[in-house]
Protein backbone atom coordinates (compact mmCIF):
# COMPACT_ATOMS: atom_id res chain seq x y z
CA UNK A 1 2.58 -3.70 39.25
CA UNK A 2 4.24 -3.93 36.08
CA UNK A 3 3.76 -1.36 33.16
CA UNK A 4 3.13 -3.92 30.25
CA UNK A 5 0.77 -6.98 29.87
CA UNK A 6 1.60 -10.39 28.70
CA UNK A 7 -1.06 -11.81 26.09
CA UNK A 8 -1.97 -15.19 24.77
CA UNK A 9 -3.69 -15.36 21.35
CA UNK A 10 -5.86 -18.13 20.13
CA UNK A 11 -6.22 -18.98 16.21
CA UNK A 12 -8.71 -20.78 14.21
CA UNK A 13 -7.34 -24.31 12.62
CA UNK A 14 -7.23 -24.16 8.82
CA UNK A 15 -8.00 -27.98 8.82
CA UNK A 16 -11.53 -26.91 10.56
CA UNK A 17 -12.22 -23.95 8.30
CA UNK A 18 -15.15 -23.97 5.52
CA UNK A 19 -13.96 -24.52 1.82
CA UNK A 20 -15.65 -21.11 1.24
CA UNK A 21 -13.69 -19.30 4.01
CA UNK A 22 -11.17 -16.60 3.07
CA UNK A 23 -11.11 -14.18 6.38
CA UNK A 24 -7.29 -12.98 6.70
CA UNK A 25 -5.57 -13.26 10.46
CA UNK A 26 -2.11 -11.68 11.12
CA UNK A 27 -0.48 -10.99 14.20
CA UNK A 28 3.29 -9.26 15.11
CA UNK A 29 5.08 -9.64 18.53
CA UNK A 30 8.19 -7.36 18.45
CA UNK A 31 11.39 -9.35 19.22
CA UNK A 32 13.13 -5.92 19.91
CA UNK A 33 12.58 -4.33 23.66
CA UNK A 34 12.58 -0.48 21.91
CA UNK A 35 10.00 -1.61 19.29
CA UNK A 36 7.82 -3.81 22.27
CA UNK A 37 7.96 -0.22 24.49
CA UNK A 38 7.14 2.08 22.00
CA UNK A 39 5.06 0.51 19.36
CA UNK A 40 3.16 -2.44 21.01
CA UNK A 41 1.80 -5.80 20.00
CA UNK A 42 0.05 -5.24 16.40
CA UNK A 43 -3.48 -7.54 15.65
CA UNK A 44 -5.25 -7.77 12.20
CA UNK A 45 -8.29 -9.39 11.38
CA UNK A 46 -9.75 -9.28 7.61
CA UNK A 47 -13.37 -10.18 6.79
CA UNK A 48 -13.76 -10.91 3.46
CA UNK A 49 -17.56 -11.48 1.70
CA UNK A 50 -17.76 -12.91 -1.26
CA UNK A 51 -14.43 -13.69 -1.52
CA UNK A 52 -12.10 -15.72 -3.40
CA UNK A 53 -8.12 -17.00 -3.15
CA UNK A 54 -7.82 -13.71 -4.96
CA UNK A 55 -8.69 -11.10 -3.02
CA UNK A 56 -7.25 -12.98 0.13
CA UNK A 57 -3.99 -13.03 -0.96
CA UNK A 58 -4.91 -9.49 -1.97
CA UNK A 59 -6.15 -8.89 1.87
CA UNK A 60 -2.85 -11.20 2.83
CA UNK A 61 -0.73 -8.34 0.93
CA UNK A 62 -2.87 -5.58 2.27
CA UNK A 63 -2.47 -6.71 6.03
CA UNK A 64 1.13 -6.83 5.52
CA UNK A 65 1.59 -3.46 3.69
CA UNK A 66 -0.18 -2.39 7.25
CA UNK A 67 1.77 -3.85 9.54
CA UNK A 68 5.00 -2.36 7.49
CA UNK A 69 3.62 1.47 7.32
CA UNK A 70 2.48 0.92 11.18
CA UNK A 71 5.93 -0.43 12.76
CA UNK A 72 8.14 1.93 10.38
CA UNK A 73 6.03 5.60 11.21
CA UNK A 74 7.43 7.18 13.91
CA UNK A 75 6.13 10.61 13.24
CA UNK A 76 2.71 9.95 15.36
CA UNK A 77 0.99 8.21 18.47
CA UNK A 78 -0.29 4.92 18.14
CA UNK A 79 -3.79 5.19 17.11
CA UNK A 80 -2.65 7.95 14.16
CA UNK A 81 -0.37 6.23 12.95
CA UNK A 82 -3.14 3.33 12.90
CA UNK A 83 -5.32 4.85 11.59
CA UNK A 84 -2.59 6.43 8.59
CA UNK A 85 -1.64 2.54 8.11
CA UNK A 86 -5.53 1.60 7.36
CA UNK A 87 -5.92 4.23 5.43
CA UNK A 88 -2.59 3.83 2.97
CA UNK A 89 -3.66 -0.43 2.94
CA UNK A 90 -7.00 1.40 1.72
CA UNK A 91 -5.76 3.04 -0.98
CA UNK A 92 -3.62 0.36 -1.89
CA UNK A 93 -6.79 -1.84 -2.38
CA UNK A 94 -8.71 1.46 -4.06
CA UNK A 95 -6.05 1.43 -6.71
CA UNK A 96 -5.90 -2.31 -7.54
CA UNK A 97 -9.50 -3.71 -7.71
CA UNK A 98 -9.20 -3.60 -11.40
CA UNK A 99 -5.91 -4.95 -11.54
CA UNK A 100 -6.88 -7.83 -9.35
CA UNK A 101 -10.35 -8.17 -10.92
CA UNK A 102 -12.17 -7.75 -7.58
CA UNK A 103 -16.42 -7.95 -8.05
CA UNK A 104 -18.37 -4.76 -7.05
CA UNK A 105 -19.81 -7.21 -4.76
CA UNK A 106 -17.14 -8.50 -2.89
CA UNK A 107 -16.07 -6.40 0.56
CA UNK A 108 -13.09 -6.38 2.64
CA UNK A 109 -13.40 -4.90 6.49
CA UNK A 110 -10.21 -4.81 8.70
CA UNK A 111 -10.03 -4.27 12.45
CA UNK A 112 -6.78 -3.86 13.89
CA UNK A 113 -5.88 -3.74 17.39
CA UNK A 114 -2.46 -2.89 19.28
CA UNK A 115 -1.58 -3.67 22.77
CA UNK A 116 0.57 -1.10 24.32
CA UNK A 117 1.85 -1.10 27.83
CA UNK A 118 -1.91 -1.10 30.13
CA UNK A 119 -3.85 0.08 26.75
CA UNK A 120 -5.52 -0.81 23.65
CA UNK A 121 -6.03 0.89 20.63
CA UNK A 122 -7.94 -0.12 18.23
CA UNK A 123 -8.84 1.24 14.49
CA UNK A 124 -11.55 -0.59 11.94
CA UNK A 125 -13.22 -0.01 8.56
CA UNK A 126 -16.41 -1.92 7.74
CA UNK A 127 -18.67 -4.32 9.90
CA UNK A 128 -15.27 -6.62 11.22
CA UNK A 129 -15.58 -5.65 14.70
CA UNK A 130 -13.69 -6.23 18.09
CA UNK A 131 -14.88 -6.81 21.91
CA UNK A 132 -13.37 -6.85 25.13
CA UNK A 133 -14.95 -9.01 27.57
CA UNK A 134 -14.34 -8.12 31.22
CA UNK A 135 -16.59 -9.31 34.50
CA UNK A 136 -19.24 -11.38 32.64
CA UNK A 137 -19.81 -8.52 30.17
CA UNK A 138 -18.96 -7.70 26.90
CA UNK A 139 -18.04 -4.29 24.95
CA UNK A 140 -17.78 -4.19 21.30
CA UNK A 141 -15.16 -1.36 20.83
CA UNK A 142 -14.90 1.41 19.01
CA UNK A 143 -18.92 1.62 19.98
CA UNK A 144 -20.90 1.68 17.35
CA UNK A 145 -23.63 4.64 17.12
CA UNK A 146 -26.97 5.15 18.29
CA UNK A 147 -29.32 4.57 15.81
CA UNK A 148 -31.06 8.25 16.05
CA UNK A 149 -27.08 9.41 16.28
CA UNK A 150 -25.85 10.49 12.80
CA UNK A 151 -22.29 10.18 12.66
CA UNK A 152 -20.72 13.57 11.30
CA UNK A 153 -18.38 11.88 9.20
CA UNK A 154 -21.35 10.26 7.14
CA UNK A 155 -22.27 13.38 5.26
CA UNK A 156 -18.33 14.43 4.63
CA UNK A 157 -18.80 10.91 2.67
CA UNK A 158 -16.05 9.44 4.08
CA UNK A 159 -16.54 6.35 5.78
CA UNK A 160 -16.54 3.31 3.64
CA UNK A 161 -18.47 0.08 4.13
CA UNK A 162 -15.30 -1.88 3.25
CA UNK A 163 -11.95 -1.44 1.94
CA UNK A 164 -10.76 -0.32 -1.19
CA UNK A 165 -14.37 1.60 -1.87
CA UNK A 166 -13.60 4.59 -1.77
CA UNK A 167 -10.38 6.59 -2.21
CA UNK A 168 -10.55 8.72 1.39
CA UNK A 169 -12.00 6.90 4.28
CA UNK A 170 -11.41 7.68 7.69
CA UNK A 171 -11.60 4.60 10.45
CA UNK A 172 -13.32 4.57 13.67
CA UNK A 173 -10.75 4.52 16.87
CA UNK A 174 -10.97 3.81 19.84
CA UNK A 175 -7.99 3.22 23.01
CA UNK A 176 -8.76 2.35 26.54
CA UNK A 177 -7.51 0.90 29.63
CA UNK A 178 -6.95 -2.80 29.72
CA UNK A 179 -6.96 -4.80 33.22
CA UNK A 180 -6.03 -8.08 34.59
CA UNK A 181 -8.03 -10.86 32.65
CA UNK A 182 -10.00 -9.41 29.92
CA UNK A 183 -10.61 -11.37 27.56
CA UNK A 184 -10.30 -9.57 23.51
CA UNK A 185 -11.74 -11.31 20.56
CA UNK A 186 -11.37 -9.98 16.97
CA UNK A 187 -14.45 -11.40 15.03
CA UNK A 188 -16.22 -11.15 11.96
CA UNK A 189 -19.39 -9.69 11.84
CA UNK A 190 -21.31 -12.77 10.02
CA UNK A 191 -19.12 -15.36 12.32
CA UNK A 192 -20.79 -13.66 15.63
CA UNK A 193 -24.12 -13.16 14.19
CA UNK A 194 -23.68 -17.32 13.44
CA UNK A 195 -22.53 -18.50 16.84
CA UNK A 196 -24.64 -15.86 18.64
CA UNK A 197 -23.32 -13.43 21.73
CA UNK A 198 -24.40 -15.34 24.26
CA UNK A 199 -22.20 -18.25 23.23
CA UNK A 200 -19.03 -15.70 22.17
CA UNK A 201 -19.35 -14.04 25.50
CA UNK A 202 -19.65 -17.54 27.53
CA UNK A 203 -16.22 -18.59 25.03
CA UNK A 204 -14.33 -16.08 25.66
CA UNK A 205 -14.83 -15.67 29.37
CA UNK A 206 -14.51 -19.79 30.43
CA UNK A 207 -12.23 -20.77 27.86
CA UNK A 208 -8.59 -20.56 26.83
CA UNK A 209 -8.10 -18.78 24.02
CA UNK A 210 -7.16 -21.40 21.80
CA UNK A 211 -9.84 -23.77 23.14
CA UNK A 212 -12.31 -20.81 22.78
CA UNK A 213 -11.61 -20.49 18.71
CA UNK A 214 -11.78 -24.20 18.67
CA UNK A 215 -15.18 -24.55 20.66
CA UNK A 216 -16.54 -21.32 17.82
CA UNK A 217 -15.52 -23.37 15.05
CA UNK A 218 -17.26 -26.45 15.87
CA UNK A 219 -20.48 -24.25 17.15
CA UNK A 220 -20.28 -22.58 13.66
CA UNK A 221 -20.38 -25.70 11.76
CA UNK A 222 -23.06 -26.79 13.27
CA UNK A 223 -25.28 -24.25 13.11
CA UNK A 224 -24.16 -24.24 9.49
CA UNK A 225 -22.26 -21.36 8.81
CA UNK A 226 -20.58 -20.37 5.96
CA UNK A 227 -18.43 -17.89 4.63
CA UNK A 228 -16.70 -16.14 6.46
CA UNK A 229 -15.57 -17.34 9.56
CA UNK A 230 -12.81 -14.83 10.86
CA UNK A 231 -12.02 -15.39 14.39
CA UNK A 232 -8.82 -14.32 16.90
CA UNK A 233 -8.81 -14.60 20.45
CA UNK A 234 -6.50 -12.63 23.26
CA UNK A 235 -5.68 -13.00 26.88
CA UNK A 236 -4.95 -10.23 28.46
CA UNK A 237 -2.52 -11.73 31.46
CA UNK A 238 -0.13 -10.10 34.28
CA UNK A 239 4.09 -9.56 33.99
CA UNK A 240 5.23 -10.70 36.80
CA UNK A 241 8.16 -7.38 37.66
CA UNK A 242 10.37 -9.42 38.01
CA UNK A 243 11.67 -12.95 36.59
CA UNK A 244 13.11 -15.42 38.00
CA UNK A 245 16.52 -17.14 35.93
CA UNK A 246 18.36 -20.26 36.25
CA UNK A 247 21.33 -20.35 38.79
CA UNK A 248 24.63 -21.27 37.22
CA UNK A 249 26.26 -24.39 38.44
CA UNK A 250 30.00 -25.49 38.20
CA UNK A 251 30.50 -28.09 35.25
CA UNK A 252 32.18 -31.06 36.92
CA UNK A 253 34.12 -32.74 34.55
CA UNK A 254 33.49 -35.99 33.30
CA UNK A 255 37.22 -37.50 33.09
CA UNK A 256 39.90 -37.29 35.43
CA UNK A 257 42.35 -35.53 33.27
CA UNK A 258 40.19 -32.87 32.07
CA UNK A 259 41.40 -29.44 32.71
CA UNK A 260 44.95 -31.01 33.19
CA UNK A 261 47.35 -29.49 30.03
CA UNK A 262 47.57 -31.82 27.23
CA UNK A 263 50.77 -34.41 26.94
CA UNK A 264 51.99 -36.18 23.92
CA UNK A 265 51.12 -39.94 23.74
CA UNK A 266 54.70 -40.48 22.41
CA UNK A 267 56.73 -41.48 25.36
CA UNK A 268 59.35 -38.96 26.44
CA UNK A 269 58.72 -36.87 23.44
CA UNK A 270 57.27 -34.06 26.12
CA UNK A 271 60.78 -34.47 27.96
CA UNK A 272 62.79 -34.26 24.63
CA UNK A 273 60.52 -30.99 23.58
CA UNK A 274 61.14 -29.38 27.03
CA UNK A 275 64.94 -30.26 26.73
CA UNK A 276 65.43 -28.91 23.27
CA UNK A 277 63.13 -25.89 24.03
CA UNK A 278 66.06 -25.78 27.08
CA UNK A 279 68.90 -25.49 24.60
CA UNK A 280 67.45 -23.37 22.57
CA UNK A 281 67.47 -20.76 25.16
CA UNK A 282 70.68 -21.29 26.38
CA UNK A 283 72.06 -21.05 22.86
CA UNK A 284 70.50 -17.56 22.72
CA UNK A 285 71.92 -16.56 25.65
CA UNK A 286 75.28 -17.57 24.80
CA UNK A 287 75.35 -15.46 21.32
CA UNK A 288 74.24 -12.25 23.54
CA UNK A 289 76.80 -12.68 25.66
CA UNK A 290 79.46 -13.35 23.25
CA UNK A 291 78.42 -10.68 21.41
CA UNK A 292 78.51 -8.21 23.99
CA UNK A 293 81.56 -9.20 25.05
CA UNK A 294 83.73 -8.44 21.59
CA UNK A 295 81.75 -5.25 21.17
CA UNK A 296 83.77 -4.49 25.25
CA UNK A 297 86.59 -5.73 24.01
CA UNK A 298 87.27 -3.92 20.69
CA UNK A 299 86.18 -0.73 23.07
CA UNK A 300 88.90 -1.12 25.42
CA UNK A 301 91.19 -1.44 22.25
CA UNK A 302 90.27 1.80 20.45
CA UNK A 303 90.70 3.55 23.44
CA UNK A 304 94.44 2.66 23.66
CA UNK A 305 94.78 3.80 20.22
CA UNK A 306 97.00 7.02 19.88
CA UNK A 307 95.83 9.95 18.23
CA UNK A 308 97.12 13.03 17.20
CA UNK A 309 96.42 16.18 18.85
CA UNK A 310 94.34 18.64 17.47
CA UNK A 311 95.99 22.02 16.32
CA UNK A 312 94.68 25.35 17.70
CA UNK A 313 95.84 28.91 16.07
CA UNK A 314 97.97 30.36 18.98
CA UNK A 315 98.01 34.16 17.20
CA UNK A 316 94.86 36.65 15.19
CA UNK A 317 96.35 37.72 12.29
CA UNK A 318 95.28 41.33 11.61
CA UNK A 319 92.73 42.20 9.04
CA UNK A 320 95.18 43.95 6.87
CA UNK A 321 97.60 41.11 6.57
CA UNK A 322 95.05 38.83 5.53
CA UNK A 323 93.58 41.80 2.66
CA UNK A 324 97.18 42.31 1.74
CA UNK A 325 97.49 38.18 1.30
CA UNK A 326 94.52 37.95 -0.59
CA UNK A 327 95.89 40.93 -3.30
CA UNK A 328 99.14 39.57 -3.77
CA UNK A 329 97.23 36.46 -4.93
């Protein structure tokens, strides 16, 4: 049993999609093996109502700005530095609703989900929502409350109904153990509420991913929805340990003279090179040995050379002949 899963996403066509349809999808696979170990497989989803091209390319921007903060924080686990992502992309859309002339009326919710080793994690503001289906039943995690259950964050007034409402919002988190053919879909809340659960659960558990999104789509237009239509699908498949590679083979080569060291086309000019690469040695040689033989030669002559022998003092003079030499001077 391997430590890590291997997933297969399924996304909604954009030739299929309403005209009125502005829902955000982004996804990030780490190419690195440090970044895939530590930091996981990063999902976004982005319901928009009453949107525009606007505020998706606003969402586009905000989605991105998440997936930056996310990948480059290394100072937390995975669902705090989640949930510090969704919070800074919050803020980020807090601060430019004027600038980007975004109605009161318009709402952006964001669900984001990271696959790490045998676990999910998962972090959302507003009604976007995610659920795991697994044996013919389906979860919609983080849970929401029990309608008697008041949430304690409610009266600290800091959970927002969408994004970019309020300056401080804290998301709902949840992480849990992932097994062997769940199924994970990323939905908007008006998209499931369109198709129905029975038909999302029955998707997601017979279907591909990809074939899954596809079948939605075409359930959603006819039962004519509109809107938003936000929709990402994940299979949740084994590693296999261990993987098999391709066994090198020998290249045979395709000419007979391959390998063989290149000749001239020029006839004899490869005997002519070799002869004059020949002479050029011996020339070489010859000049040492001439040379070494006059530097013998004019050895043997200096050492018949006579030379005078050198003079040693046979007698010390005294010390007070050589004073008395020195006054007389």
């Amino acid at each position: 049993m391997t430590n890590r899963f291997a997933t297969r996403i399924g996304l909604p066509s954009a030739e299929e999609r309403p005209a009125d349809a502005f829902d955000v999808v982004a996804f990030h696979d780490p190419a690195v093996g440090a970044q895939a170990r530590t930091k996981g497989s990063l999902f976004l989803l982005a319901q928009l109502t009453g949107g525009n091209p606007r505020l998706a390319r606003a969402a586009s921007e905000v989605l991105e700005a998440i997936r930056t903060d996310y990948y480059y924080d290394l100072s937390a686990g995975v669902l705090v530095a989640l949930s510090k992502a969704l919070s800074a992309g919050n803020r980020r859309l807090y601060h430019g609703r004027r600038r980007l002339a975004i109605p009161h009326r318009s709402g952006v919710s964001i669900v984001a989900m990271v696959v790490l080793g045998r676990e999910a994690h998962v972090a959302k503001l507003g009604p976007a929502s995610a659920v795991v289906v697994r044996d013919g039943r389906m979860y919609e995690v983080p849970p929401p409350p029990a309608v008697t259950e008041e949430d304690p964050r409610i009266r600290r007034r800091r959970v927002a109904a969408s994004l970019g409402e309020a300056l401080e919002v804290e998301p709902y988190t949840w992480h849990g153990a992932l097994a062997t053919g769940d199924r994970i879909g990323l939905v908007s809340r008006h998209f499931a509420q369109t198709v129905g659960v029975d038909e999302l659960k029955r998707s997601l558990a017979e279907m591909r991913p990809s074939q899954a999104v596809e079948h939605l789509q075409q359930v959603f237009a006819i039962r004519g929805g509109t809107g938003s239509d936000g929709m990402l699908a994940i299979e949740i498949d084994q590693l296999a340990a261990t993987a098999s590679t391709h066994h090198l083979e020998p290249v045979r080569p395709a000419e007979p003279f391959a390998g063989l060291p290149d000749q001239s086309p020029v006839p004899l000019a490869d005997a002519i090179g070799r002869g004059l690469h020949h002479a050029g040695d011996a020339a070489e040689g010859a000049r040492t040995a001439i040379g070494h033989g006059v530097l013998t030669l004019l050895s043997w002559i200096l050492a018949f050379v006579p030379r005078r022998p050198a003079e040693y003092p046979r007698s010390i003079p005294r010390t007070s002949d050589l004073e008395h030499g020195r006054r007389r001077r």
